[in-house]
C-alpha atoms as a PDB file:
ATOM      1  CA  UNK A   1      92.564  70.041  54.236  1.00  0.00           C
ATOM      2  CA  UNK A   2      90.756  71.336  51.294  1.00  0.00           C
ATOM      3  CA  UNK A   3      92.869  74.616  51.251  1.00  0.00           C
ATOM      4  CA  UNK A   4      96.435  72.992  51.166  1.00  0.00           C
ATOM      5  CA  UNK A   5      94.805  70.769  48.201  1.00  0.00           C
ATOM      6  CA  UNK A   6      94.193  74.173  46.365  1.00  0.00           C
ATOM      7  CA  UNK A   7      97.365  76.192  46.930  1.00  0.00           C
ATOM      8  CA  UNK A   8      99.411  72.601  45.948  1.00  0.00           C
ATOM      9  CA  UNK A   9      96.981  72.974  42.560  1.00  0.00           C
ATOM     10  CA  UNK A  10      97.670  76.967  41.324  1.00  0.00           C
ATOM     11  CA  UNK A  11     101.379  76.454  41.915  1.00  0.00           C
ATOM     12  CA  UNK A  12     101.459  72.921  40.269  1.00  0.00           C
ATOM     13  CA  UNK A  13      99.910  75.001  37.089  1.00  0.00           C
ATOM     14  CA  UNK A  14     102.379  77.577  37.347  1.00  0.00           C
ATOM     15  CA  UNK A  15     105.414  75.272  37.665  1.00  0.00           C
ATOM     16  CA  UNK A  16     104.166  73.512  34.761  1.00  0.00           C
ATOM     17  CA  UNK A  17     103.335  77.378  33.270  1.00  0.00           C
ATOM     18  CA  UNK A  18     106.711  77.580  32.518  1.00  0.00           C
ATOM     19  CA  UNK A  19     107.091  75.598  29.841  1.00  0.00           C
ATOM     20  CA  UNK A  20     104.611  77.809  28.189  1.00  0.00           C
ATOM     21  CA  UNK A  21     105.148  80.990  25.901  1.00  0.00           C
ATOM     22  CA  UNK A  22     101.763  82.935  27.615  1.00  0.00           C
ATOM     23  CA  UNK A  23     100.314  81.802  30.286  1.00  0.00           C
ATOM     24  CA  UNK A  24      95.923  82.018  31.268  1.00  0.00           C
ATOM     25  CA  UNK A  25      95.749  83.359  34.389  1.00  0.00           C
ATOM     26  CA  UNK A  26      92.050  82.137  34.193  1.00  0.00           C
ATOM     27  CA  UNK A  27      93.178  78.508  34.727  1.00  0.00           C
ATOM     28  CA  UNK A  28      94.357  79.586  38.275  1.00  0.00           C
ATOM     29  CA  UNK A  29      90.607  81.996  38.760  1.00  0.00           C
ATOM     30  CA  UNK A  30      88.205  81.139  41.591  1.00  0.00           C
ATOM     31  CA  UNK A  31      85.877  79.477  39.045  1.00  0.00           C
ATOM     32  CA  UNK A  32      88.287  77.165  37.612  1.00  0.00           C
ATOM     33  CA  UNK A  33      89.400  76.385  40.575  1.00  0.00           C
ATOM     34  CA  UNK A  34      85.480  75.966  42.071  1.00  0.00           C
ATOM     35  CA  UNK A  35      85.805  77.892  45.334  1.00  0.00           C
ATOM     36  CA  UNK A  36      84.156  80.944  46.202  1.00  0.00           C
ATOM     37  CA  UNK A  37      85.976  84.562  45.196  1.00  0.00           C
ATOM     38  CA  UNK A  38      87.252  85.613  49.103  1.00  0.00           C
ATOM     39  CA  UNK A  39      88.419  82.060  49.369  1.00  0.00           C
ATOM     40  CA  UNK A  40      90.857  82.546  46.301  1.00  0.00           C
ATOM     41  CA  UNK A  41      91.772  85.946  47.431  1.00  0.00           C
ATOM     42  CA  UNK A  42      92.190  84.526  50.629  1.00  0.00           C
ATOM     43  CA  UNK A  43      94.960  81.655  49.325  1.00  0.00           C
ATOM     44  CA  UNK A  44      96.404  83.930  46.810  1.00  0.00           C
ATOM     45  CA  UNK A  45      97.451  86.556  49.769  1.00  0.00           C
ATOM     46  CA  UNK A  46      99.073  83.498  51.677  1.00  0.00           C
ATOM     47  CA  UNK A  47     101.363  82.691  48.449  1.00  0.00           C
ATOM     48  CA  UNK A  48     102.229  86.319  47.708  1.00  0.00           C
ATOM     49  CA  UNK A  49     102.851  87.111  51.164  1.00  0.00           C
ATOM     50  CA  UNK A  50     105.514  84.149  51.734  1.00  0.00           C
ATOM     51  CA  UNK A  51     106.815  84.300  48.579  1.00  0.00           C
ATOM     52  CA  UNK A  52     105.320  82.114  46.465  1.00  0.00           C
ATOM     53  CA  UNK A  53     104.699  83.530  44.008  1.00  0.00           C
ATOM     54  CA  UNK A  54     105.417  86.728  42.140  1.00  0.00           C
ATOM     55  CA  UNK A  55     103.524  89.031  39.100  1.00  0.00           C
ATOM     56  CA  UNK A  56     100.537  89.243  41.685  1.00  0.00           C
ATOM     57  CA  UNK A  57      99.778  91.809  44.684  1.00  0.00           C
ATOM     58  CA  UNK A  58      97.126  92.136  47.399  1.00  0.00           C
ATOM     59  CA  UNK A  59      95.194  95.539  46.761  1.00  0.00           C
ATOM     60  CA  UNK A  60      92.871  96.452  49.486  1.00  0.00           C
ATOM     61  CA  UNK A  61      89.991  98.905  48.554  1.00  0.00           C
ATOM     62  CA  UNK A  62      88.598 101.945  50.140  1.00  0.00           C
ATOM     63  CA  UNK A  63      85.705  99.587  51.891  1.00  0.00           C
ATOM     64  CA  UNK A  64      87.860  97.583  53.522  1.00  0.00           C
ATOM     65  CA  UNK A  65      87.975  94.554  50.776  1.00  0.00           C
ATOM     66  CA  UNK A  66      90.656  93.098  49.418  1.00  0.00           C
ATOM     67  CA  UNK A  67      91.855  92.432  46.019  1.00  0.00           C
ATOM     68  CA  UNK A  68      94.435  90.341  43.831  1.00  0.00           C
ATOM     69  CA  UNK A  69      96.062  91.941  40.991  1.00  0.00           C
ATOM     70  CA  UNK A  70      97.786  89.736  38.447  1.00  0.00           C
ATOM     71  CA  UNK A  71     100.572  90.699  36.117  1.00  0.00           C
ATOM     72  CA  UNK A  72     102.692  87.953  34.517  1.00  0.00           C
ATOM     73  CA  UNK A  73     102.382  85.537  37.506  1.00  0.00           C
ATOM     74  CA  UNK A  74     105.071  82.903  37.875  1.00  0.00           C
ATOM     75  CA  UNK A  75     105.952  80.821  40.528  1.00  0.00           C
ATOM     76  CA  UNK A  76     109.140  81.319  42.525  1.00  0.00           C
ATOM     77  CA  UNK A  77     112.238  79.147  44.040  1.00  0.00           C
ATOM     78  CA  UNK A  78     110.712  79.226  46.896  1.00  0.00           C
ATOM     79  CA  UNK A  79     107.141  77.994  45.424  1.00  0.00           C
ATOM     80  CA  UNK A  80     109.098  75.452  43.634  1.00  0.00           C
ATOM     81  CA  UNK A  81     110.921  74.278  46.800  1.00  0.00           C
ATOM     82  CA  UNK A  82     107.396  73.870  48.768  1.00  0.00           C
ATOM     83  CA  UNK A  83     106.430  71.787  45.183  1.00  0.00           C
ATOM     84  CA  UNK A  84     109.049  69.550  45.843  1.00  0.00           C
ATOM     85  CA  UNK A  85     108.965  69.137  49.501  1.00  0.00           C
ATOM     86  CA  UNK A  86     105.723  68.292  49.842  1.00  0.00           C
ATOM     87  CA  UNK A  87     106.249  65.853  46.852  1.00  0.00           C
ATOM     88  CA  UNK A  88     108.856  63.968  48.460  1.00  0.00           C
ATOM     89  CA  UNK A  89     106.451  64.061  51.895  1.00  0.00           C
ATOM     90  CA  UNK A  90     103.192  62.122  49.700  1.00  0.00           C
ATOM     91  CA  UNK A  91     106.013  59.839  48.699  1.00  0.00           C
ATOM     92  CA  UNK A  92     107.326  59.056  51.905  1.00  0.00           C
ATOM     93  CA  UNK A  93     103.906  59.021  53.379  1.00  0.00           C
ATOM     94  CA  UNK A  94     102.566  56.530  50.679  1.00  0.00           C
ATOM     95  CA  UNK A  95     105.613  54.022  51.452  1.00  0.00           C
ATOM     96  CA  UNK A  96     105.165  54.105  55.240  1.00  0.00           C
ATOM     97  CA  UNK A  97     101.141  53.153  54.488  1.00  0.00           C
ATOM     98  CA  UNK A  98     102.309  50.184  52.334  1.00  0.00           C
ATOM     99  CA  UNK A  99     104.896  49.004  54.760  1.00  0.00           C
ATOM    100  CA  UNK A 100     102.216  48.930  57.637  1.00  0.00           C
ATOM    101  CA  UNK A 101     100.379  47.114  55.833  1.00  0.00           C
ATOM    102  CA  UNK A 102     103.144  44.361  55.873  1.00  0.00           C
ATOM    103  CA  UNK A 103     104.184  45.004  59.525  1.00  0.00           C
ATOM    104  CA  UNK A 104     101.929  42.593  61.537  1.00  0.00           C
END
């Protein structure tokens, strides 16, 4: 699914953000990204709201829209956990393809 391909992708950056001295929010904007603004909005609520990540909060406006406001975004333990797990779940995956393959 395209959307767990995305989320996997900002907090990869932001695991690998902290390395850094400053960090460009832009590398983790809707256009570097290539999806469309209420898609981004859409997958940054789902990381704020379970934790995630942190330095970023859903706004919603007057009209009924909804906005993400970023200060010093970082990725959590938690963010870093769901890194890893899912990391050790490709692996897995990737070994029980190959050993199909040899299992007439």
């Amino acid at each position: 699914m395209k959307q767990f391909n995305i989320l996997y992708k900002i907090l990869k950056t932001l695991a690998k953000a902290m390395d850094l001295e400053e960090f460009d929010e832009n590398t983790v904007s809707a256009e570097a990204l290539k999806i469309s603004q209420p898609m981004w909005v859409s997958l940054f609520s789902m990381l704020i709201d379970n934790g995630y990540v942190e330095g970023a909060k859903v706004m919603n406006g007057i009209t009924g829209s909804r906005n993400i406001y970023i200060s010093r975004l970082r990725i959590t333990l938690k963010g870093l956990e769901y890194l890893e797990e899912n990391s050790l779940m490709k692996k897995a995956s990737d070994i029980a393809h190959g050993l199909a393959d040899f299992i007439p």
